[in-house]
N, C-alpha and C. Protein backbone atom coordinates (compact mmCIF):
# COMPACT_ATOMS: atom_id res chain seq x y z
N UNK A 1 8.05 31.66 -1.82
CA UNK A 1 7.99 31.25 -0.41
C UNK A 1 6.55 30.95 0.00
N UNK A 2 6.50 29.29 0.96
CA UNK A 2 5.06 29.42 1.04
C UNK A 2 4.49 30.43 2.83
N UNK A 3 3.54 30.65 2.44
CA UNK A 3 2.71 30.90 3.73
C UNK A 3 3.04 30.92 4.92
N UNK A 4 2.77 29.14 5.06
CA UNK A 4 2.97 28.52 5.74
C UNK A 4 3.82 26.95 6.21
N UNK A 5 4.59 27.39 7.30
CA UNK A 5 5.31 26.49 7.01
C UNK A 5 5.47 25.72 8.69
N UNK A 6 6.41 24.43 8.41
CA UNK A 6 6.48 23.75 9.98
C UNK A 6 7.67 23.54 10.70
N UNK A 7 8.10 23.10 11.46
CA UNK A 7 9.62 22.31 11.87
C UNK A 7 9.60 20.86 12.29
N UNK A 8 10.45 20.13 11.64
CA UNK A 8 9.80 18.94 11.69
C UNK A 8 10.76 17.91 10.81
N UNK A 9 11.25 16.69 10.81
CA UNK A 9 12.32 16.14 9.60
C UNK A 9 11.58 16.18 8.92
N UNK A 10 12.16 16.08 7.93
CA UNK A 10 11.92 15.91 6.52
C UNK A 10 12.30 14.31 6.26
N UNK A 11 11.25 13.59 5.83
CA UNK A 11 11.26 12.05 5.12
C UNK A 11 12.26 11.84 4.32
N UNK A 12 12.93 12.69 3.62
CA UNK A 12 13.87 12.62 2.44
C UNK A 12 15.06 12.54 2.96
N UNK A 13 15.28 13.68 3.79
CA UNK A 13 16.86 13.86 4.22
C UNK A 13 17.49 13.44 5.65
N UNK A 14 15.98 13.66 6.38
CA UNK A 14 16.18 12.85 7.60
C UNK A 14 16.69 14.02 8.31
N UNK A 15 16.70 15.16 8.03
CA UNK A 15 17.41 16.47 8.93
C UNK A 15 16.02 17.26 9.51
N UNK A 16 16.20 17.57 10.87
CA UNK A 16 14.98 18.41 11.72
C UNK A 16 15.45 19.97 10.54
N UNK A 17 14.07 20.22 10.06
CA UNK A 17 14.51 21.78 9.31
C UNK A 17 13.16 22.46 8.63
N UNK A 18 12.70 23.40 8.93
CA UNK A 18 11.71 24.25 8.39
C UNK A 18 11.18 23.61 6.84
N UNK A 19 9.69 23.40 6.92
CA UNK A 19 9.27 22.58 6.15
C UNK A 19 8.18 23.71 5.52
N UNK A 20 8.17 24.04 4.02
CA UNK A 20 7.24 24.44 3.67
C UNK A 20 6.12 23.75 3.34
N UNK A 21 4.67 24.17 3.39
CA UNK A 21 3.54 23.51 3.11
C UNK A 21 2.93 24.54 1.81
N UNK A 22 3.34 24.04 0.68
CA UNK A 22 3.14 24.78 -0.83
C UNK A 22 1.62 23.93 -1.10
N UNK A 23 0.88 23.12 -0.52
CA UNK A 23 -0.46 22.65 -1.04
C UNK A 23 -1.00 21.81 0.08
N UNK A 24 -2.43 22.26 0.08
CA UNK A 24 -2.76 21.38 1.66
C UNK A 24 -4.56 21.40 0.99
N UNK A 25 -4.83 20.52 0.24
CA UNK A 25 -6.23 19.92 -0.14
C UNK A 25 -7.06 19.28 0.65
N UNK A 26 -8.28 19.44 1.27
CA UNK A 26 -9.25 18.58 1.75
C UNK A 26 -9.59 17.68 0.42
N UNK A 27 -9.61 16.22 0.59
CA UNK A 27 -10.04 15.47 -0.45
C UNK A 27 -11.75 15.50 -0.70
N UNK A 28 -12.63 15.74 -1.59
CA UNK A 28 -13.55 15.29 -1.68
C UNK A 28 -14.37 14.20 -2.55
N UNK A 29 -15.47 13.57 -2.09
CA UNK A 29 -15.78 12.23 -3.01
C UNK A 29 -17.54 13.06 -3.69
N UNK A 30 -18.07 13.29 -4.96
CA UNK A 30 -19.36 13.57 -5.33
C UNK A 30 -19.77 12.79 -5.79
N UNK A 31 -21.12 12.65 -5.16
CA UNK A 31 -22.35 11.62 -5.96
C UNK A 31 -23.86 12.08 -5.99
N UNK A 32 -24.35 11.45 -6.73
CA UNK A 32 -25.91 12.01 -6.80
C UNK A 32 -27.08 11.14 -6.00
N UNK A 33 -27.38 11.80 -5.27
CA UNK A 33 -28.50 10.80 -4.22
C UNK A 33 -29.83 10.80 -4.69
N UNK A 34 -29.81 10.62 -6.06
CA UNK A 34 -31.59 10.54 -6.38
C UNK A 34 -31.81 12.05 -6.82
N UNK A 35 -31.96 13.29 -6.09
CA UNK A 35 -31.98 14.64 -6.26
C UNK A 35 -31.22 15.41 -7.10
N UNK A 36 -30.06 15.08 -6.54
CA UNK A 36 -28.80 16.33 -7.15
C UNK A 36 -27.45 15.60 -7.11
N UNK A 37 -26.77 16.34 -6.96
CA UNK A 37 -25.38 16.18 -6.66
C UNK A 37 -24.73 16.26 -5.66
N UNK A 38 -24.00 15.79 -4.86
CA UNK A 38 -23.69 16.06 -3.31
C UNK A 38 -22.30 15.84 -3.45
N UNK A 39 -21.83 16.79 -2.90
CA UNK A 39 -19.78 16.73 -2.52
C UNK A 39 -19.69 16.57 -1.10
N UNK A 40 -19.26 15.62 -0.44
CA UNK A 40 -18.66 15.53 0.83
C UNK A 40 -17.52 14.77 1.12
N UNK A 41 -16.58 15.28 1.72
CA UNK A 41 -15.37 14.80 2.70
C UNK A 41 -15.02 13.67 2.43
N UNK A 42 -13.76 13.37 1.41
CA UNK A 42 -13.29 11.74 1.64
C UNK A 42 -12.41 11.59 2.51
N UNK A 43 -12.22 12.21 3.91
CA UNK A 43 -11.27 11.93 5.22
C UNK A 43 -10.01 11.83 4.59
N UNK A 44 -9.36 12.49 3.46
CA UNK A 44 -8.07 12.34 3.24
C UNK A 44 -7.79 14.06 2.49
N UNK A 45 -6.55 14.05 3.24
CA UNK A 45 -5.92 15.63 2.73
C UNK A 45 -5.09 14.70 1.75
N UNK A 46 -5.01 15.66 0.63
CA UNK A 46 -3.53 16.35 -0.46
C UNK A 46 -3.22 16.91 -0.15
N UNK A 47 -1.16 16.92 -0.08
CA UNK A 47 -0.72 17.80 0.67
C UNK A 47 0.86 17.72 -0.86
N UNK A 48 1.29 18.81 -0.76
CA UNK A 48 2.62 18.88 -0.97
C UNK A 48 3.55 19.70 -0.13
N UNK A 49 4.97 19.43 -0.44
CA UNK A 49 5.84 20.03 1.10
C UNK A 49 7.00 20.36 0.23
N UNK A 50 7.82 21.28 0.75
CA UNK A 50 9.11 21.47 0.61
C UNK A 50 9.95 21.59 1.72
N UNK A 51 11.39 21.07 1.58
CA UNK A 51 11.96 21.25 2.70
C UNK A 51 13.16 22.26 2.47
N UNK A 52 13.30 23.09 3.05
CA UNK A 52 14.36 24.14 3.31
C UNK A 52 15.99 23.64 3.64
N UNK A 53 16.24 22.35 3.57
CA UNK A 53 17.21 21.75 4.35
C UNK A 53 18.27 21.18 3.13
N UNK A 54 17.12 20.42 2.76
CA UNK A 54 17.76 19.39 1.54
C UNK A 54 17.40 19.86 -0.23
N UNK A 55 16.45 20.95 0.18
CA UNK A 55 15.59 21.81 -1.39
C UNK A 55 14.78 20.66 -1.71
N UNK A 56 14.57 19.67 -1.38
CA UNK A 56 13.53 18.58 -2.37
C UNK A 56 12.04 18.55 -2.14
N UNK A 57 11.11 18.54 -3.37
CA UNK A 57 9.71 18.65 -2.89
C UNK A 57 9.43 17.00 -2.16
N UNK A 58 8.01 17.33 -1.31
CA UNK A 58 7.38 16.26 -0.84
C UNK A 58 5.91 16.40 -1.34
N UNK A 59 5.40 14.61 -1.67
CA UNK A 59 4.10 14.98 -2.09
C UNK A 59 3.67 13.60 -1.01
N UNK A 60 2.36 13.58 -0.67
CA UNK A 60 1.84 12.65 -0.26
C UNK A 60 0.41 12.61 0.30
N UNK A 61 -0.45 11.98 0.82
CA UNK A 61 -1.63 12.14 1.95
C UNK A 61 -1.48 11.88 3.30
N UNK A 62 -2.54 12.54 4.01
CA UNK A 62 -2.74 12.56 5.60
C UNK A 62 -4.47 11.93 5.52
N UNK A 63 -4.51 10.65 5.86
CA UNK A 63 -5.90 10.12 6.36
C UNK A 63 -6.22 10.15 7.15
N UNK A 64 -6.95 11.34 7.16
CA UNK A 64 -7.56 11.47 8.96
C UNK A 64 -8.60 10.71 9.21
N UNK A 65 -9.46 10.23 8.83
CA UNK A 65 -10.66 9.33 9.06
C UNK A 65 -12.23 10.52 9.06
N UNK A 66 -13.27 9.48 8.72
CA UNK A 66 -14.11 11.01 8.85
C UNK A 66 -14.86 10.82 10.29
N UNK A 67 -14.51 10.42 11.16
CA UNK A 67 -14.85 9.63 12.42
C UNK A 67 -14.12 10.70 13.68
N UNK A 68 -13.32 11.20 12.96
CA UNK A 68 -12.13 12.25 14.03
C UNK A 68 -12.48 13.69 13.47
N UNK A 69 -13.45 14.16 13.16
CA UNK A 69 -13.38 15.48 12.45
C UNK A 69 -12.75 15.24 11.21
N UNK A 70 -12.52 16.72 10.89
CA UNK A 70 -11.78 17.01 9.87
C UNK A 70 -11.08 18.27 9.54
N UNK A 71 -9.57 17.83 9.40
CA UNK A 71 -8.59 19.47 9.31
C UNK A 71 -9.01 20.63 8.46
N UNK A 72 -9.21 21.77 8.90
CA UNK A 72 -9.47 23.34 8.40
C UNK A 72 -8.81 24.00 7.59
N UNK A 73 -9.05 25.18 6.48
CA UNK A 73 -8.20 25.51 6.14
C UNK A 73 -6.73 26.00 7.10
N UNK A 74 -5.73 25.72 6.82
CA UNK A 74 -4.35 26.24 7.30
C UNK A 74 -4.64 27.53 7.66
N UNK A 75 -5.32 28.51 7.74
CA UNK A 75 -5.38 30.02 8.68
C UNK A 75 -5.75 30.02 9.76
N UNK A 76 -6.46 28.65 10.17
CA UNK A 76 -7.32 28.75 10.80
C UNK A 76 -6.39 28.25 12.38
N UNK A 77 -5.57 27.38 12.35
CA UNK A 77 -4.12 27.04 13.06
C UNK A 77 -3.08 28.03 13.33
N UNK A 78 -3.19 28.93 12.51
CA UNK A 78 -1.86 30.38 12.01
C UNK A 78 -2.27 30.88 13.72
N UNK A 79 -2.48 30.30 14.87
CA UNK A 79 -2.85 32.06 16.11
C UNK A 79 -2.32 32.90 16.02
N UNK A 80 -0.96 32.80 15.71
CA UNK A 80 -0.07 34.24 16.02
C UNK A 80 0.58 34.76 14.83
N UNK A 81 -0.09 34.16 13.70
CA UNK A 81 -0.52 35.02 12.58
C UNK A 81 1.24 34.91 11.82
N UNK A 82 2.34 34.17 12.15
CA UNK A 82 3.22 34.16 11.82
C UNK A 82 3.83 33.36 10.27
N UNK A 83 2.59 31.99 10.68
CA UNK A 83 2.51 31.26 9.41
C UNK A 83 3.44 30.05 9.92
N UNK A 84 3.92 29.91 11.26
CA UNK A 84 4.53 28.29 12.19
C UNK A 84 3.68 27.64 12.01
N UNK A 85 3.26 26.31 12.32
CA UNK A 85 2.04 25.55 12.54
C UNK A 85 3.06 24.49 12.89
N UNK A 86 4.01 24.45 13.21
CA UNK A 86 4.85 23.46 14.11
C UNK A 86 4.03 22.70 14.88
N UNK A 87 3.38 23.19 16.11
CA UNK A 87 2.62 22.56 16.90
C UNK A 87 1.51 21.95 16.49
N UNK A 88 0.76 22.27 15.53
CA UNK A 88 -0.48 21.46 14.94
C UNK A 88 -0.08 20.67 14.07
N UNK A 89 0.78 20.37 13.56
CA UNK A 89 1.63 19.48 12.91
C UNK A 89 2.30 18.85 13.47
N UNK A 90 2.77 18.64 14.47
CA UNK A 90 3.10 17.87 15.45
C UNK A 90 2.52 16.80 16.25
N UNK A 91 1.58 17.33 16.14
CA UNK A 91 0.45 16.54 16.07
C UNK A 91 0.11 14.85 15.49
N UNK A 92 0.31 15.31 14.32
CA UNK A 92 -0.49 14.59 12.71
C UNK A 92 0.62 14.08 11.82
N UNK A 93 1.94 14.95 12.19
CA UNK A 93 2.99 14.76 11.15
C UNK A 93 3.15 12.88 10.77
N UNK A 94 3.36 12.52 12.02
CA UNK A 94 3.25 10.99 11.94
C UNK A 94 2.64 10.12 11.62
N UNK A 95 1.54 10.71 10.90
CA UNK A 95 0.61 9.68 10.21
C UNK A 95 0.30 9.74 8.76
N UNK A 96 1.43 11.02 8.39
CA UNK A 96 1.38 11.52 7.07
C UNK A 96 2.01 9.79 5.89
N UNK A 97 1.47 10.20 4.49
CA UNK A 97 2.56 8.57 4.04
C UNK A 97 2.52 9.58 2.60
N UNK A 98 4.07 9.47 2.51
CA UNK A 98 4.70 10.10 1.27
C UNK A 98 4.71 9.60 0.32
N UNK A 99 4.99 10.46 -0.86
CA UNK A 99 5.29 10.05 -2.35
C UNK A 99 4.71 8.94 -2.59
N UNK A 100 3.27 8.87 -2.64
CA UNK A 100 2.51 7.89 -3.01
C UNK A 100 2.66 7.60 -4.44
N UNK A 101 2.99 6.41 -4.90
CA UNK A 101 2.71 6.60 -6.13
C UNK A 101 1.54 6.19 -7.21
N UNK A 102 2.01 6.85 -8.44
CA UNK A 102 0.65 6.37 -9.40
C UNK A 102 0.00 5.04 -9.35
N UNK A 103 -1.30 4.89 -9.55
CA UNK A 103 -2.08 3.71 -9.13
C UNK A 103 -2.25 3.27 -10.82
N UNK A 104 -1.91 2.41 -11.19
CA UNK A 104 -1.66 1.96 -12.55
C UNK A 104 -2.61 0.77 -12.10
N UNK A 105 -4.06 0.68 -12.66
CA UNK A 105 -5.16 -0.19 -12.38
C UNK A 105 -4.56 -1.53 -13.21
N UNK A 106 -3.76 -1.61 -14.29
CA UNK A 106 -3.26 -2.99 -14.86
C UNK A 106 -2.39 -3.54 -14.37
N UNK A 107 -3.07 -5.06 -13.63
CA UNK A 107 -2.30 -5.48 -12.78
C UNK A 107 -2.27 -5.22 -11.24
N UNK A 108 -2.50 -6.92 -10.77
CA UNK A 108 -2.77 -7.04 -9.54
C UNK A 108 -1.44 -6.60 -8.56
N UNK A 109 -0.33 -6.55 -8.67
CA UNK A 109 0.89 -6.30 -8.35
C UNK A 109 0.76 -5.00 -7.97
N UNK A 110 0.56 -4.06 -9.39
CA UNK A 110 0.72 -3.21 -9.07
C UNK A 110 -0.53 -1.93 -7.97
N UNK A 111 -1.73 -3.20 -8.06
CA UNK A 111 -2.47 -2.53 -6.93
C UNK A 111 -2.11 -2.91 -5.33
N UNK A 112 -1.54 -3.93 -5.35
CA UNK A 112 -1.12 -4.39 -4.19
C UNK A 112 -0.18 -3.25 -3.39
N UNK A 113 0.69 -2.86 -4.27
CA UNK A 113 1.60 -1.76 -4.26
C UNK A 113 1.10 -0.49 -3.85
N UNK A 114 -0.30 0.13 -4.13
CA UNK A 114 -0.32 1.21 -4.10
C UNK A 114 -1.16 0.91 -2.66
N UNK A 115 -1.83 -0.67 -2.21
CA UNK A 115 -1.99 -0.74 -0.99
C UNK A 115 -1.32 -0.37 -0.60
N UNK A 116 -0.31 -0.78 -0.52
CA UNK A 116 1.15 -1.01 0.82
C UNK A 116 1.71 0.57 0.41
N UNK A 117 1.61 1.23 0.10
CA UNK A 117 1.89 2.64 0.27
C UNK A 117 0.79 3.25 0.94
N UNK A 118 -0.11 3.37 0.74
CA UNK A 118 -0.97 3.75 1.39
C UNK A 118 -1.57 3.06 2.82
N UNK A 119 -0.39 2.27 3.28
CA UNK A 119 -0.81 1.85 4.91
C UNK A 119 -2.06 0.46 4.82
N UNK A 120 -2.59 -0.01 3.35
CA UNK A 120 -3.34 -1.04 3.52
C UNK A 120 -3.02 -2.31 3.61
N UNK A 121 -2.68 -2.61 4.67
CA UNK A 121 -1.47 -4.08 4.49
C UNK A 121 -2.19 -5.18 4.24
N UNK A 122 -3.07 -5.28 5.13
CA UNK A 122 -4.29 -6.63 4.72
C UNK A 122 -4.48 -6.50 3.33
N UNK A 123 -4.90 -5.62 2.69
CA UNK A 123 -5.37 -5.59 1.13
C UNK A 123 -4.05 -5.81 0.59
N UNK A 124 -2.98 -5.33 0.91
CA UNK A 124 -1.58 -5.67 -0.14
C UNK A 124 -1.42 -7.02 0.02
N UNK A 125 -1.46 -7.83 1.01
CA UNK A 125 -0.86 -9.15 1.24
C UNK A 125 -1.80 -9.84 0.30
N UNK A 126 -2.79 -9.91 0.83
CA UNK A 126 -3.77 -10.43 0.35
C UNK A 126 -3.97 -10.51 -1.85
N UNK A 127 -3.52 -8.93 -1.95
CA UNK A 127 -3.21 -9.35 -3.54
C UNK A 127 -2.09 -9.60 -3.92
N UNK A 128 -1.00 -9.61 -3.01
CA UNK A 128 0.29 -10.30 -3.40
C UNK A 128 -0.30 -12.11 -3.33
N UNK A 129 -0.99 -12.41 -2.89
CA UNK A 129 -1.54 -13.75 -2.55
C UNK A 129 -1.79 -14.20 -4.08
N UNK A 130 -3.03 -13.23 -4.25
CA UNK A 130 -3.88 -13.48 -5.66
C UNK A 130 -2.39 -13.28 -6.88
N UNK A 131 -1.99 -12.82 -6.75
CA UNK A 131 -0.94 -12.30 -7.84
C UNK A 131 0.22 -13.77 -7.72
N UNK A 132 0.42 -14.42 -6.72
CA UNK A 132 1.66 -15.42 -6.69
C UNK A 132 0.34 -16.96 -7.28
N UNK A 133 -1.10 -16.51 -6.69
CA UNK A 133 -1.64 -17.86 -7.66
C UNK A 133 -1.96 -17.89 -8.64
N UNK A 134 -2.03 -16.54 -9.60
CA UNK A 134 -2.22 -16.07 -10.75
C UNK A 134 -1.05 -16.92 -11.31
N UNK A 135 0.08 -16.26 -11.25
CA UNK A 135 1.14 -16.78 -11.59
C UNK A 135 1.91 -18.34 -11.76
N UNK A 136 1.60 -18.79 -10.38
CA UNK A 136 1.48 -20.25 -10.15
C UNK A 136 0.82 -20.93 -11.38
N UNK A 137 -0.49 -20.97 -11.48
CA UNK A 137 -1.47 -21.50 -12.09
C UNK A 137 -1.20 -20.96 -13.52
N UNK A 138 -0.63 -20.14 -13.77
CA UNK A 138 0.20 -20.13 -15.44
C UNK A 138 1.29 -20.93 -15.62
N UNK A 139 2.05 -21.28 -14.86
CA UNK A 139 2.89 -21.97 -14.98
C UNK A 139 2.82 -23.53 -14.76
N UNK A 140 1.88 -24.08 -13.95
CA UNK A 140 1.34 -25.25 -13.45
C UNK A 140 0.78 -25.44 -15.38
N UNK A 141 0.36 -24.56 -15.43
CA UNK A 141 -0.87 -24.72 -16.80
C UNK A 141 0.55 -25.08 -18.05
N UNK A 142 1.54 -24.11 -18.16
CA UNK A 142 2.71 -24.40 -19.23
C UNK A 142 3.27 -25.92 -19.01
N UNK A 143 3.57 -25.73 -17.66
CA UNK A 143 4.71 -27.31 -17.18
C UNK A 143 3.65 -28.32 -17.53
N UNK A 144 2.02 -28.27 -17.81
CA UNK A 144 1.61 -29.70 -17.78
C UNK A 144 1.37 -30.16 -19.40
N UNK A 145 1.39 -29.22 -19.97
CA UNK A 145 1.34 -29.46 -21.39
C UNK A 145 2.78 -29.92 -21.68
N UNK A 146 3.56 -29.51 -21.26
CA UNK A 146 5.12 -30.21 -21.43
C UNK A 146 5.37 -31.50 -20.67
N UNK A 147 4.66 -31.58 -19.59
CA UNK A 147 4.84 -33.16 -19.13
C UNK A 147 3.50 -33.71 -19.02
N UNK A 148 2.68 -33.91 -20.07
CA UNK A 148 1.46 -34.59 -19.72
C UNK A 148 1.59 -36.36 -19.20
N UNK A 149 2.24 -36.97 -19.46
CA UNK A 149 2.32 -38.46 -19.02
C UNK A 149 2.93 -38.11 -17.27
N UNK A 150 3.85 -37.44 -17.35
CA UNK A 150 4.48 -37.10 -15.85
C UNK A 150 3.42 -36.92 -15.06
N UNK A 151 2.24 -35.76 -15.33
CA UNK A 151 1.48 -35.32 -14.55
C UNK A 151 0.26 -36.34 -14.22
N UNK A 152 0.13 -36.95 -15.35
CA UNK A 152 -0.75 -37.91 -15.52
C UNK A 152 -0.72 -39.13 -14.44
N UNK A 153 0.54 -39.45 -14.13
CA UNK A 153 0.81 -40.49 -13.07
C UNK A 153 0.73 -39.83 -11.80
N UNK A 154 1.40 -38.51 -11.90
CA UNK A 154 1.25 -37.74 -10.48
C UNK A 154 -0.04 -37.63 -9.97
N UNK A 155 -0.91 -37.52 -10.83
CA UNK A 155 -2.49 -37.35 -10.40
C UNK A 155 -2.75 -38.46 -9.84
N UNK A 156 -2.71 -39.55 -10.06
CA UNK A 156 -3.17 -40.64 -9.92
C UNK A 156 -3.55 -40.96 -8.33
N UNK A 157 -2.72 -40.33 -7.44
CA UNK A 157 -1.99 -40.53 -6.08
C UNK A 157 -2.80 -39.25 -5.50
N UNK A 158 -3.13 -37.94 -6.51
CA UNK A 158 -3.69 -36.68 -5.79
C UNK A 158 -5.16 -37.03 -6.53
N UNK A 159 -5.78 -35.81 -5.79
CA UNK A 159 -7.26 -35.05 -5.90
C UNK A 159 -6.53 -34.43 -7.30
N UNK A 160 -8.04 -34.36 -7.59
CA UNK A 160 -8.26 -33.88 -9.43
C UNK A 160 -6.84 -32.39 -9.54
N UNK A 161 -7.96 -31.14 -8.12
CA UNK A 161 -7.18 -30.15 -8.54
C UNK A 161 -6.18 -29.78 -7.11
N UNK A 162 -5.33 -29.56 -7.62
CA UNK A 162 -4.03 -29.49 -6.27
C UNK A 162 -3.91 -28.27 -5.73
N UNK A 163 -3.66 -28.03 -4.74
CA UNK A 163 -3.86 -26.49 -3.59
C UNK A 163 -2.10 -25.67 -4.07
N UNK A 164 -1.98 -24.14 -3.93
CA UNK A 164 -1.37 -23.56 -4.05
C UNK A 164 -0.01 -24.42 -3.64
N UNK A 165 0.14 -24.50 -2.56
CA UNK A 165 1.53 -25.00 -1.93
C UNK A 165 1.46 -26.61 -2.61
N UNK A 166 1.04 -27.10 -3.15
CA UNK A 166 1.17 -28.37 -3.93
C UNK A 166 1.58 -28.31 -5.30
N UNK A 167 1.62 -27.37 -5.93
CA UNK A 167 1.76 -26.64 -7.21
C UNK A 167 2.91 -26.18 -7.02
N UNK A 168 3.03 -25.57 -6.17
CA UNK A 168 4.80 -25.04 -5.81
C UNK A 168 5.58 -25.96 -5.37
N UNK A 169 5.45 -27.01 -4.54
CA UNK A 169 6.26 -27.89 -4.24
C UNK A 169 6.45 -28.60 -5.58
N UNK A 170 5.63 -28.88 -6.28
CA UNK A 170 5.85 -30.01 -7.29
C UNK A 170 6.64 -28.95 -8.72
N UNK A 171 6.12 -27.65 -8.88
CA UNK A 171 7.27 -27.05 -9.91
C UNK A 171 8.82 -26.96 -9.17
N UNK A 172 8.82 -26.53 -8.11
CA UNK A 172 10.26 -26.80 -7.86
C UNK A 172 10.67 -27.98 -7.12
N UNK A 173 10.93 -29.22 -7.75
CA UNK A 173 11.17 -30.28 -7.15
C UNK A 173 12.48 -30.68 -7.04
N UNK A 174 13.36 -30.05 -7.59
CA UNK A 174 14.68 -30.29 -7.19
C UNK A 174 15.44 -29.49 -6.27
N UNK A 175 14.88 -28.43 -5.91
CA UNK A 175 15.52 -27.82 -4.78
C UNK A 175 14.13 -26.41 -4.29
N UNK A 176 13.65 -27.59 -3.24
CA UNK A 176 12.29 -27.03 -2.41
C UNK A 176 12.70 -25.99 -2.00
N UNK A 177 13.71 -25.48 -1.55
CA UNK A 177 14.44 -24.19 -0.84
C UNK A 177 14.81 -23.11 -2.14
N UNK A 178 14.87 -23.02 -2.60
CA UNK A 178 15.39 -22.20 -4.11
C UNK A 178 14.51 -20.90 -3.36
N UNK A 179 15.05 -19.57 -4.23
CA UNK A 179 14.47 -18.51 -4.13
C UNK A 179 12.63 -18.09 -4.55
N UNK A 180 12.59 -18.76 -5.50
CA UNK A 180 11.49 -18.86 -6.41
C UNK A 180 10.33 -19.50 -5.23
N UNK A 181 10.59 -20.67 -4.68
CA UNK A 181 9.80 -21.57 -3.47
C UNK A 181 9.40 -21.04 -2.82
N UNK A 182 10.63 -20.00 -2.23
CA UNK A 182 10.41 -19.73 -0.73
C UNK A 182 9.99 -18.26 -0.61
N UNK A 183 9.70 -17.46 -2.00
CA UNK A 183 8.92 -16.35 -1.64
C UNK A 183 7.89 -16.65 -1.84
N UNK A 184 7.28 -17.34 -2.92
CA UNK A 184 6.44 -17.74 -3.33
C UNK A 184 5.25 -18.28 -1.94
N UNK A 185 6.42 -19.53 -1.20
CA UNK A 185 5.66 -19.78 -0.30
C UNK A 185 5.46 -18.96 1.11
N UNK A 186 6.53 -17.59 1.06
CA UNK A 186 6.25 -16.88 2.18
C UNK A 186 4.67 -15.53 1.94
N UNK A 187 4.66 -15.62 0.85
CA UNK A 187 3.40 -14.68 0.21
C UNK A 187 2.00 -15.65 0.25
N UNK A 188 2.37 -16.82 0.16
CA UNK A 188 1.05 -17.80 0.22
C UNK A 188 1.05 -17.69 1.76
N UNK A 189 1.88 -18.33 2.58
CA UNK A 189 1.71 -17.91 3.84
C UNK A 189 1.06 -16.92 4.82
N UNK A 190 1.49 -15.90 4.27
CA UNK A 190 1.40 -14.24 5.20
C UNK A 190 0.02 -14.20 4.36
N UNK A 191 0.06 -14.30 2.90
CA UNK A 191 -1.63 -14.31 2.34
C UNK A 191 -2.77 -14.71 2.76
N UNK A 192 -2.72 -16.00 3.23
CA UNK A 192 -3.45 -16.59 3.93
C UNK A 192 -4.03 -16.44 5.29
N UNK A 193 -2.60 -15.76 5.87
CA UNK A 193 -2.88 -15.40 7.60
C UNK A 193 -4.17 -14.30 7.42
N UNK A 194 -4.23 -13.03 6.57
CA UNK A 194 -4.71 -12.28 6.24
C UNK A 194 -6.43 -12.65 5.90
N UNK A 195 -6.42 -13.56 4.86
CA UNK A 195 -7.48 -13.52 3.99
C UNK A 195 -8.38 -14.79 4.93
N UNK A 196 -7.73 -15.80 5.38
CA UNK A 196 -8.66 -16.57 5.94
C UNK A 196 -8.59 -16.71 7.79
N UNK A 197 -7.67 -16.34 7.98
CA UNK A 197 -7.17 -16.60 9.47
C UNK A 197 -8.00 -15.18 10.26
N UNK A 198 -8.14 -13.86 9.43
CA UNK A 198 -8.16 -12.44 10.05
C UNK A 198 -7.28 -11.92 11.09
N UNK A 199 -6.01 -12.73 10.37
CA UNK A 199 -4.57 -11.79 10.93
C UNK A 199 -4.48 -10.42 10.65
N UNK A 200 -4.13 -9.27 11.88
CA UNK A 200 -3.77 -8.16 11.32
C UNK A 200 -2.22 -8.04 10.91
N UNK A 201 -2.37 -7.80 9.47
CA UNK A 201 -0.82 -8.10 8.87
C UNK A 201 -0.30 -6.59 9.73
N UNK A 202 0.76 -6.77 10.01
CA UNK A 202 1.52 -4.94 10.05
C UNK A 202 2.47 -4.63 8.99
N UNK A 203 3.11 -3.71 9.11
CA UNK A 203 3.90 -3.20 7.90
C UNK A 203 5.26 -4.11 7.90
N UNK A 204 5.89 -4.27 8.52
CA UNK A 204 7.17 -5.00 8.88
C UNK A 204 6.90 -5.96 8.36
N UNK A 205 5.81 -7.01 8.55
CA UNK A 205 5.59 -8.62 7.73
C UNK A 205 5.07 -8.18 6.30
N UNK A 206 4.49 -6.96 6.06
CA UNK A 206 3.76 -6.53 4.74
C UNK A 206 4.79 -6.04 3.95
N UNK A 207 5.98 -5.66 4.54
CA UNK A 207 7.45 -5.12 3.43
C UNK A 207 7.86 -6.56 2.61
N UNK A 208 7.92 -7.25 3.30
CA UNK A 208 8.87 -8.48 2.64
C UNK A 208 8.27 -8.64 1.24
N UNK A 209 7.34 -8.84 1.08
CA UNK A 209 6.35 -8.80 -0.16
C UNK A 209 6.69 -7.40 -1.27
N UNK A 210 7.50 -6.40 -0.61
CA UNK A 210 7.29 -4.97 -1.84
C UNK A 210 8.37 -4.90 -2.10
């Protein structure tokens, strides 16, 4: 049994029910400033949870920013020494983001991913962007070695090198609407709003992409 615990749903089951808090980490970042070594505050807790409701563990972070303070050990919340912290968690609960998962550095996809779990939507869109012209431009590169006379005339009419959405229109030319087109071109889209426009993407336009 832990310590300390909260009331509060649980992400998993979706039921209001006594939440244990089995791990609650201040994150820290160390570097050496010329002198020594220095450890200070990366504004993000490790936390793990259990819920009493449904039995399933929870793992995830709370980014508090280092601009807002920074959360104390858990005794320090306990006033009435019971081990609730309902109310100080009540707080914060809502900004918690669960079951983050592993950050697998191979592959732009899959960093995009660990953006968009972690609440970075501009950075996810934005490498879902890089990741659909990666892709594009492998395939632009296969289809022209297979139709070099085709492409050869097509140029004739374009600029040397052709823009994302020109590359996609012209691989799918028999049906501009196909599935393949139209994510393709909704990730170049929302990519763009992001990277050159300084749209703030939100999560709702940043799902369609995960």
């Amino acid at each position: 049994m832990s310590e300390y615990f909260f009331i509060n749903t649980c992400p998993k089951c979706k039921k209001t029910a006594p939440i244990d808090i089995t791990k609650w980490k201040l994150g820290t970042v160390s570097f050496n400033d010329g002198k020594e070594k220095v450890t200070e505050l990366s504004g993000v807790v490790y936390f793990t949870l259990f819920c009493k409701s449904c039995e399933q563990g929870i793992a995830g972070i709370f980014d508090y920013g280092l601009n807002s303070g920074h959360p104390h050990d858990l005794q320090q919340y306990d006033a009435k020494g019971d081990g609730d912290l309902s109310n100080f968690f009540s707080h914060i609960y809502n900004r918690f983001r669960f079951d983050i998962p592993p950050f697998h550095r191979a592959g732009i996809y899959n960093e995009a991913m660990f953006c968009y779990c972690g609440g970075a939507y501009n950075a996810a869109v934005t490498l879902c962007r890089t990741a659909i012209d990666m892709r594009v431009n492998l395939m632009w590169g296969e289809f022209k070695l297979k139709n070099k006379e085709k492409i050869k005339e097509y140029l004739k009419y374009k600029r040397k090198f052709l823009s994302l959405y020109e590359k996609i229109k012209y691989l799918f030319p028999e049906n501009e609407h196909s599935l393949e087109s139209n994510i393709s071109n909704i990730i170049r889209i929302i990519g763009n709003e992001s990277a050159h426009e300084g749209n703030d993407i939100k999560k709702r336009r940043c799902r369609i992409m995960a």
